[in-house]
Each structure stands twice: as structure tokens, then as C-alpha cells.
C-alpha atoms as a PDB file:
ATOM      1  CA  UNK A   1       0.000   0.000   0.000  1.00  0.00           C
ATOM      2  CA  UNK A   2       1.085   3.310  -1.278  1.00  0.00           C
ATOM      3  CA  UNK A   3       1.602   6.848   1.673  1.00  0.00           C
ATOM      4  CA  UNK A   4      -1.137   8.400  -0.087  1.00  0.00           C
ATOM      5  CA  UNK A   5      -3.159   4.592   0.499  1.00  0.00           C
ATOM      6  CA  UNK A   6      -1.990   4.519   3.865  1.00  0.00           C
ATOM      7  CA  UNK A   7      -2.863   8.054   4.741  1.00  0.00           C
ATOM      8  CA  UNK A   8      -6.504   7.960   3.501  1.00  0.00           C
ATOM      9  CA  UNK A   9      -7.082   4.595   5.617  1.00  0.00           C
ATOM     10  CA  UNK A  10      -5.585   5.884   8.610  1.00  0.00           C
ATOM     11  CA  UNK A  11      -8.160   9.091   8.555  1.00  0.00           C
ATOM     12  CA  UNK A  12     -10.715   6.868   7.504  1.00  0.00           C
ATOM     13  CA  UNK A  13     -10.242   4.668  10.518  1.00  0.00           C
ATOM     14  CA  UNK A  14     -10.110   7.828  12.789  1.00  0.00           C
ATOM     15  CA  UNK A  15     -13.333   9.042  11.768  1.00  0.00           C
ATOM     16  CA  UNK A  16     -15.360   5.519  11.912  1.00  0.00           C
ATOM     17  CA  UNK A  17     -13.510   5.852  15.767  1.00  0.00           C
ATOM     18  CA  UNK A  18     -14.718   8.759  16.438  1.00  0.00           C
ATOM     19  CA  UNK A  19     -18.472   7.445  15.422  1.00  0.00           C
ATOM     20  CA  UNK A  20     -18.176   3.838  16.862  1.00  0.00           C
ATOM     21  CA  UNK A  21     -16.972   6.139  20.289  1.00  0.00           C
ATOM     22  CA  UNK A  22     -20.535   7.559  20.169  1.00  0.00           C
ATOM     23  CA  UNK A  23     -22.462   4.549  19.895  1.00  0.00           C
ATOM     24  CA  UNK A  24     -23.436   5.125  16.287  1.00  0.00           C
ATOM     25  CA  UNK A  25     -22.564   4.194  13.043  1.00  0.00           C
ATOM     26  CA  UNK A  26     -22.683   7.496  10.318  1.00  0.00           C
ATOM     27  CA  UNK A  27     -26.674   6.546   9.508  1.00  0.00           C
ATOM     28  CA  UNK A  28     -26.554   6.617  13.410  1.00  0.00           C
ATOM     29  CA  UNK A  29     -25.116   9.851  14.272  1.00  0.00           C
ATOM     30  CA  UNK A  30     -27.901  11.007  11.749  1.00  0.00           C
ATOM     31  CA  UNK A  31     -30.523  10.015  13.614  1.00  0.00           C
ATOM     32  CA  UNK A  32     -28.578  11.381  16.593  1.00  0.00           C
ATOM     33  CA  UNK A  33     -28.931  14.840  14.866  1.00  0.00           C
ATOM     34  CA  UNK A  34     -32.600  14.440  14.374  1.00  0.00           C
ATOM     35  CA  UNK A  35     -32.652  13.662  18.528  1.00  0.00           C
ATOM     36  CA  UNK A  36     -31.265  16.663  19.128  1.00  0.00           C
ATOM     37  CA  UNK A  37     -33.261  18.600  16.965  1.00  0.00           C
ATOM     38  CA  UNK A  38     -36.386  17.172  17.660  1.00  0.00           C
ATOM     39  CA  UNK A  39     -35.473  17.832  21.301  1.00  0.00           C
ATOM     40  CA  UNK A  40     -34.068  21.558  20.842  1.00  0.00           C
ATOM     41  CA  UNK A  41     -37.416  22.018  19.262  1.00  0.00           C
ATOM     42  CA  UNK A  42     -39.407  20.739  21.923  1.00  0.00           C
ATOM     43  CA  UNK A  43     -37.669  22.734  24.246  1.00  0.00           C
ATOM     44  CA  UNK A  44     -37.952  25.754  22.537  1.00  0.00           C
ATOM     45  CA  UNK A  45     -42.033  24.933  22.254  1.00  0.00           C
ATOM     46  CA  UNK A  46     -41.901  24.736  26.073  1.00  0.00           C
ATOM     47  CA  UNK A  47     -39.827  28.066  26.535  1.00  0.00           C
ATOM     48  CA  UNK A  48     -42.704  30.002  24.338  1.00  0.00           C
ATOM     49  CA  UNK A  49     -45.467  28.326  26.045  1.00  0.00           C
ATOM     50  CA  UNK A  50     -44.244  29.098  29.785  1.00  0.00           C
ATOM     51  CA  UNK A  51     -43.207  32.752  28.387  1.00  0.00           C
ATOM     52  CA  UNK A  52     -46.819  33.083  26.903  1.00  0.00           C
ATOM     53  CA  UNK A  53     -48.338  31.926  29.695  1.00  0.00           C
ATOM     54  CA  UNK A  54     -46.195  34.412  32.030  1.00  0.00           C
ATOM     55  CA  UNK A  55     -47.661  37.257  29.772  1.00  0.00           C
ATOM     56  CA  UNK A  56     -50.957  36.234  30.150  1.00  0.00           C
ATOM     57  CA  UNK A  57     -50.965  35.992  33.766  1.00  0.00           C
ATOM     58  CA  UNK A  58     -49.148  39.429  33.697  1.00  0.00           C
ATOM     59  CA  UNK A  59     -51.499  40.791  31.589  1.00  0.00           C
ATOM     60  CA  UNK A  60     -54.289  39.536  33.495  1.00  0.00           C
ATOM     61  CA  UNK A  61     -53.288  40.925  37.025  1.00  0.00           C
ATOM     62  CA  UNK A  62     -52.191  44.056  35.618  1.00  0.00           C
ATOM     63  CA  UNK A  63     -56.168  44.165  34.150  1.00  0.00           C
ATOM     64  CA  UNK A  64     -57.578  43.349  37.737  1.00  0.00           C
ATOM     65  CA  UNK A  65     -55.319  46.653  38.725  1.00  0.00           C
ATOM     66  CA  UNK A  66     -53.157  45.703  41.918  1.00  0.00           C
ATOM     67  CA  UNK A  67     -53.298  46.317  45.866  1.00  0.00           C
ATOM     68  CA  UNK A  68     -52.401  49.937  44.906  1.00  0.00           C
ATOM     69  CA  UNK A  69     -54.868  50.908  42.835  1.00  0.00           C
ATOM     70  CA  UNK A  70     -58.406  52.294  44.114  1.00  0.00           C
ATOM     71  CA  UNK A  71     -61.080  52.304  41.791  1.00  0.00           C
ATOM     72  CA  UNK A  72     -62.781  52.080  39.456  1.00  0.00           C
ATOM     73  CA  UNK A  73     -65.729  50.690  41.557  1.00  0.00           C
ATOM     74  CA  UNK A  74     -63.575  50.267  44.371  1.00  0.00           C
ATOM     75  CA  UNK A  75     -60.255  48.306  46.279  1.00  0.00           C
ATOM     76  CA  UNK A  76     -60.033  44.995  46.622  1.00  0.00           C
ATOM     77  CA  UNK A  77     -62.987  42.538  47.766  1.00  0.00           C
ATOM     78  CA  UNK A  78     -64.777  45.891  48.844  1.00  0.00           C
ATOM     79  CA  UNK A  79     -66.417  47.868  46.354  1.00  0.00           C
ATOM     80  CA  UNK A  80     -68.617  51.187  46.559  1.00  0.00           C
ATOM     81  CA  UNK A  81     -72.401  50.670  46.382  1.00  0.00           C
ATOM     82  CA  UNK A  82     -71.775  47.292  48.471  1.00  0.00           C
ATOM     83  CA  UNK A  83     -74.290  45.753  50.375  1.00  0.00           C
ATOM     84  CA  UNK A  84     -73.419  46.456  54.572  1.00  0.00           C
ATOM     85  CA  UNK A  85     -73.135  42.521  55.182  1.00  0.00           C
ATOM     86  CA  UNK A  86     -71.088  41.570  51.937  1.00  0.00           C
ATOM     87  CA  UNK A  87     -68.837  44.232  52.873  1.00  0.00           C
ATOM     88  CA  UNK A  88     -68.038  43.206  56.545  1.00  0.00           C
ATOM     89  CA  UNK A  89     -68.285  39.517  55.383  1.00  0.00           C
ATOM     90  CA  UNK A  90     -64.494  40.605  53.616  1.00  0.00           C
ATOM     91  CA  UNK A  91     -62.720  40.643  56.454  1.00  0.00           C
ATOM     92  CA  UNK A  92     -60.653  43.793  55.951  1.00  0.00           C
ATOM     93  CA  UNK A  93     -62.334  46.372  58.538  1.00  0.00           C
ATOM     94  CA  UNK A  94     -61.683  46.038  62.336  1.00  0.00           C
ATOM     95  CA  UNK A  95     -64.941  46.607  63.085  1.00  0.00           C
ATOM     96  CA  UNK A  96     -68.390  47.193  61.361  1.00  0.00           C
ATOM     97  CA  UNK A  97     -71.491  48.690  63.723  1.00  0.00           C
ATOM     98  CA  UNK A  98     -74.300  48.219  61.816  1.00  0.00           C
ATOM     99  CA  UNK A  99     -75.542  51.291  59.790  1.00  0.00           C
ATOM    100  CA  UNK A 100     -78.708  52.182  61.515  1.00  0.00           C
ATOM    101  CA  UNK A 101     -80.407  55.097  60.861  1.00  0.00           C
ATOM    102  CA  UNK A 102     -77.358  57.316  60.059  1.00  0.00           C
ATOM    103  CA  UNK A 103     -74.221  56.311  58.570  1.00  0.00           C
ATOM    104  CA  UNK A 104     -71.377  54.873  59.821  1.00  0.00           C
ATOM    105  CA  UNK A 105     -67.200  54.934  59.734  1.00  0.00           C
ATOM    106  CA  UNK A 106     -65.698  51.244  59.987  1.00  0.00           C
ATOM    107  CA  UNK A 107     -61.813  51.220  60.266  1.00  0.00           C
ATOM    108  CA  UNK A 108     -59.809  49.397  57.869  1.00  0.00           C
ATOM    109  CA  UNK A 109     -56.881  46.568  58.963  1.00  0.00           C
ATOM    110  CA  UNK A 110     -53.769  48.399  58.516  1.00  0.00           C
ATOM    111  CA  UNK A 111     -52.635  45.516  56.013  1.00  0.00           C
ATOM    112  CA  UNK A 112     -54.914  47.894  53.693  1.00  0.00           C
ATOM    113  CA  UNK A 113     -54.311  50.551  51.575  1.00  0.00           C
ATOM    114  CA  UNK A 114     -57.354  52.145  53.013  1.00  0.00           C
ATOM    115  CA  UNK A 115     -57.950  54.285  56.128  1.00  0.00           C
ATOM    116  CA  UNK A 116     -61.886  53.558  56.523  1.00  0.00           C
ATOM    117  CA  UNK A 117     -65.355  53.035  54.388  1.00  0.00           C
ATOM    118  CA  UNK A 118     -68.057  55.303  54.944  1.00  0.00           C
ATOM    119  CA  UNK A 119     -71.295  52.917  55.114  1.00  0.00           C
ATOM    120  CA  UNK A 120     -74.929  54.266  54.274  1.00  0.00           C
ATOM    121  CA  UNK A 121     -78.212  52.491  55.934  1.00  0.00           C
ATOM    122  CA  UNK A 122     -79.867  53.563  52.683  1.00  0.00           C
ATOM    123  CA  UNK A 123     -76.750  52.181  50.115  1.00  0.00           C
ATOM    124  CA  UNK A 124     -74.036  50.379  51.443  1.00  0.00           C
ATOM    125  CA  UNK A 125     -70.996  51.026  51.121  1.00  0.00           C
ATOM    126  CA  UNK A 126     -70.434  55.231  50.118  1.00  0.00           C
ATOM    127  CA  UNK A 127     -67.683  55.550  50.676  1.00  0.00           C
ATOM    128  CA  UNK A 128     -64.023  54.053  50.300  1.00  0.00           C
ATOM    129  CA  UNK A 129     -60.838  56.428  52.082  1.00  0.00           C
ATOM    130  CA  UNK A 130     -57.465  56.332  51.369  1.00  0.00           C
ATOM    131  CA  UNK A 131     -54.873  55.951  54.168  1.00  0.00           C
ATOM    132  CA  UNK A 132     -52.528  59.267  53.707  1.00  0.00           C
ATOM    133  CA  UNK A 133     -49.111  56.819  53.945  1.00  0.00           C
ATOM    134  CA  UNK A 134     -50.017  54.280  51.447  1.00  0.00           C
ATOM    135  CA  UNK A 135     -49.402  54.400  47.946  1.00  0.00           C
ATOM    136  CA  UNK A 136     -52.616  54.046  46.852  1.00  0.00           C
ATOM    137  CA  UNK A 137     -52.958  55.691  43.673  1.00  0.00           C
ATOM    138  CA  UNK A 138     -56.350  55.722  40.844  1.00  0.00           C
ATOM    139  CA  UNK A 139     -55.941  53.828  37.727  1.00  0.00           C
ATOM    140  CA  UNK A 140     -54.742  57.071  35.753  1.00  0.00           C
ATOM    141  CA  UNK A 141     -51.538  57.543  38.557  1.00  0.00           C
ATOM    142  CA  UNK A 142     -53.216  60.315  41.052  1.00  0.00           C
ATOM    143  CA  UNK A 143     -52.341  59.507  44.602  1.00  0.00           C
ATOM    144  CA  UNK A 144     -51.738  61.391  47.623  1.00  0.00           C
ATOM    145  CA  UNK A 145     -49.246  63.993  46.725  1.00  0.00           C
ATOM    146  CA  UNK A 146     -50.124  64.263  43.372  1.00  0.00           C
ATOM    147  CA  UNK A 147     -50.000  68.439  42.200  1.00  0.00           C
ATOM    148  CA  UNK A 148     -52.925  69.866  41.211  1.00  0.00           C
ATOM    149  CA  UNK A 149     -51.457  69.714  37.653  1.00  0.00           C
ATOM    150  CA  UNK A 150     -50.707  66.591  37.471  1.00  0.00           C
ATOM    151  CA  UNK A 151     -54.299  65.635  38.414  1.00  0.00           C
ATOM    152  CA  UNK A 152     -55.440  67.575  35.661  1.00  0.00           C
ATOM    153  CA  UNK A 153     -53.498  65.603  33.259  1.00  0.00           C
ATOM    154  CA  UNK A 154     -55.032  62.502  34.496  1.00  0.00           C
ATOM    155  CA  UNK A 155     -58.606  64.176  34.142  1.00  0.00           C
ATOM    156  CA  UNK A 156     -58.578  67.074  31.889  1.00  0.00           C
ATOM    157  CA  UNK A 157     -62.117  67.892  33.332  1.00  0.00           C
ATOM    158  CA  UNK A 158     -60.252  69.161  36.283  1.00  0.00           C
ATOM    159  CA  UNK A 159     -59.236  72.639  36.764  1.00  0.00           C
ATOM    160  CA  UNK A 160     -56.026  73.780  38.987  1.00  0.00           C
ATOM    161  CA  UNK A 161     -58.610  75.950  40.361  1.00  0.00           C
ATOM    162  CA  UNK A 162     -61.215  73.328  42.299  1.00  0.00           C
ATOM    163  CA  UNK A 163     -58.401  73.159  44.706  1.00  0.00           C
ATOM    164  CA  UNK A 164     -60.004  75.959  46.296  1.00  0.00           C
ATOM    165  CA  UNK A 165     -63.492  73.878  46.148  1.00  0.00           C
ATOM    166  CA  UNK A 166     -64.933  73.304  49.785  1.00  0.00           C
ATOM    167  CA  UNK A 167     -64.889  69.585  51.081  1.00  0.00           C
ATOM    168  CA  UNK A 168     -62.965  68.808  47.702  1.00  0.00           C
ATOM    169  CA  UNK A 169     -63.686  68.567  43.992  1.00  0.00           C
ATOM    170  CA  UNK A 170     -65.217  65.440  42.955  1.00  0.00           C
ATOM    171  CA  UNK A 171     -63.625  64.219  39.581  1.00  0.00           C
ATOM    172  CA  UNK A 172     -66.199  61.245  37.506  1.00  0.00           C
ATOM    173  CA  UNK A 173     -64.807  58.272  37.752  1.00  0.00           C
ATOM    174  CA  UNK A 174     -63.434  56.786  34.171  1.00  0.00           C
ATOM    175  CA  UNK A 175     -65.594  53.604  33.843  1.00  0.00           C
ATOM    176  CA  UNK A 176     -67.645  53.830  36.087  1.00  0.00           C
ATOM    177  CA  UNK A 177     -70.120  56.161  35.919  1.00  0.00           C
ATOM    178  CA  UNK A 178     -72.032  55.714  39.251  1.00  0.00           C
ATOM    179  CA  UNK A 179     -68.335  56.974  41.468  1.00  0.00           C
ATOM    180  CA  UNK A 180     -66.519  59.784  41.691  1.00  0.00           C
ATOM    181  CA  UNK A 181     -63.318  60.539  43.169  1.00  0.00           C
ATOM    182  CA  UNK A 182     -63.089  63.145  46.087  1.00  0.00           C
ATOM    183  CA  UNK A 183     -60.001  65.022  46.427  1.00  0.00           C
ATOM    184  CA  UNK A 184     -58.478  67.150  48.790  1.00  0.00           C
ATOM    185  CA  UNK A 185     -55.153  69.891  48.705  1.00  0.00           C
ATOM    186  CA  UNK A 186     -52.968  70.855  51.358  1.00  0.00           C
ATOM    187  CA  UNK A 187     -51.285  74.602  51.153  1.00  0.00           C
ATOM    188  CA  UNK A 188     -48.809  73.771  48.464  1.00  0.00           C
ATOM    189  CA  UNK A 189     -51.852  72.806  45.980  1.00  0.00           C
ATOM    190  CA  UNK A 190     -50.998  68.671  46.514  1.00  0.00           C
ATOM    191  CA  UNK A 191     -53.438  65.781  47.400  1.00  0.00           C
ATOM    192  CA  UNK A 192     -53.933  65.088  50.586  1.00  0.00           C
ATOM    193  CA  UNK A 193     -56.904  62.943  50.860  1.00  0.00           C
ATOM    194  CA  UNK A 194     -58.404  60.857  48.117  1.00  0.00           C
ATOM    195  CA  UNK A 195     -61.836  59.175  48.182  1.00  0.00           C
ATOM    196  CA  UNK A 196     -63.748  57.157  45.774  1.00  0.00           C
ATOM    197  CA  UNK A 197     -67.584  57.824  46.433  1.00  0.00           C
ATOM    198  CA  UNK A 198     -70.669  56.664  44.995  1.00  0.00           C
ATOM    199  CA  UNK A 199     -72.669  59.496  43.501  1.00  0.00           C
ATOM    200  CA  UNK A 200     -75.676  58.465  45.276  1.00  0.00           C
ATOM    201  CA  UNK A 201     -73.506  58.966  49.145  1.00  0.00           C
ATOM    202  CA  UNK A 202     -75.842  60.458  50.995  1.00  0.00           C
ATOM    203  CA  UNK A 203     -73.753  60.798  53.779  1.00  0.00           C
ATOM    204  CA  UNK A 204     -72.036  64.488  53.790  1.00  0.00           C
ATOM    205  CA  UNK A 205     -71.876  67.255  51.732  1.00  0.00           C
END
């Protein structure tokens, strides 16, 4: 046998060594190809199901709004317009005297964004109050602290001027026709209380 012979056997021999060290002949490592593939690709399927259904579960809590966001028909389990019994049946107020004949302030747990609901013998619940050192905010960003113009951004129907309004402007409610939301300034033209209140509160002024 020829170098040239010699040479092209000895390679040839390497490479079917190489193979036989995998377990597989050539038609082998072929199908060992299509393994991988096959499994790459069924990994990948995975990776964009389990990233889809992250979105959608993203999506979907960021829909239902968040412990931070009040309104628009109310926070949480507890919503404005709420029957007196559903409401205290939530379990987030410390205590819940029973509405009779004139309305009544429960407390909320201090695991709450909210400092109390005003409750109406007539409607329910009138009334939902935000605690002044949460970060309880409306679905368009206003929260305690906000600047009168920056409120007016959120709701153009606001004018820097109902700062001066007694008790508070009440701004409509996007979405929800039968709320509003009560605000109140301090000095320096910020919120410093916000309220979402049924329209039909008949509690104060």
C-alpha cells in the first residue's frame, strides 16, 4: 500500500472511531442529529409556552389593577355601592357597627391601603378612604401627593382651580359612571386625601 493509500485509511479509521466512540454508526449519528433537533425544538415549544403563559398571567393581574390601585368601583374585595353585610363579610375592617339610621365609619386593617369606608343604611358602602401613607394611587396615577397639575393631566375635566373647592372637587370616575373621586389639597396645591364615592352617598356634603 502506497503513503497516499496509507494516509486515507488511517483518517478513515479515525473518523469511523470517532463514530463507533458515540455509539453510532454514520446513519446513526444522523438520527442522533434528528434527537437533538427534535429535542431543541421541543424545548424551545416549552420556553414560548411558559413565556406566553407568564404574559398572560401578567397581563391579566395588571387588568384586575393591583393592591395599589383604588377604583374604578372600588379596592379589593370591597367595592362602593356594596351591600353592609357583603362588605363586613371581607374581612378587611376592624370593626363594622351596623348602619342604623345614620351612617357609619368602619376602620380598615392596617394591612390595607385604606384608612376607613363610609357605610350608608340607605346604600351600602359610600364611601371608600385612602390611608394618607399608602401608595394608593387611581388607575390614571393620582395619589396622595399628586399636584394639582398633574391631576389635571389625568382628568382634563379638572381645573387647577377646584383646589379651592370646599370639602374637595369630585372628579367622575373613568368607567364607572355611578363613582366619583373626592379630592383634597394641602397649602402647596398637593393631594392630601383621596376618596372614591358613589354618587348616590348620601352621607355628607
Amino acid at each position: 500500500m502506497n503513503t497516499r493509500a496509507l494516509a486515507a485509511a488511517v483518517i478513515a479509521a479515525t473518523v469511523l472511531g470517532t463514530v463507533a466512540g458515540c455509539g453510532r454508526t454514520t446513519g446513526g449519528m444522523a438520527v442522533a442529529t434528528q434527537t437533538a433537533a427534535s429535542t431543541a425544538t421541543t424545548s424551545a415549544t416549552t420556553s414560548t409556552t411558559a413565556a406566553t403563559e407568564t404574559t398572560t398571567a401578567t397581563s391579566t393581574t395588571a387588568q384586575a389593577g393591583g393592591s395599589d390601585v383604588l377604583g374604578p368601583f372600588g379596592w379589593g374585595p370591597v367595592t362602593t355601592g356594596m351591600d353592609p353585610t357583603a362588605a363586613a363579610a371581607t374581612g378587611i375592617f376592624t370593626d363594622t357597627p351596623p348602619p342604623a339610621g345614620t351612617c357609619a365609619q368602619w376602620n380598615a386593617v392596617l394591612a390595607t391601603p385604606l384608612e376607613s369606608a363610609v357605610v350608608s343604611p340607605t346604600i351600602g358602602v359610600a364611601a371608600l378612604i385612602a390611608r394618607s401613607d399608602a401608595q394608593v394611587h387611581t388607575p390614571e396615577g393620582v395619589r396622595i401627593g399628586s399636584t394639582a397639575a398633574q391631576v389635571h393631566q389625568a382628568y382634563p375635566s379638572f381645573d387647577v382651580a377646584d383646589v379651592e373647592t370646599p370639602n374637595g372637587p369630585v372628579i367622575a370616575v373613568p368607567g364607572n359612571q355611578k363613582a366619583g373621586y373626592r379630592l383634597g389639597f394641602d397649602g402647596a396645591g398637593k393631594v392630601s386625601y383621596l376618596t372614591l364615592e358613589s354618587v348616590e352617598q348620601d352621607c355628607y356634603a
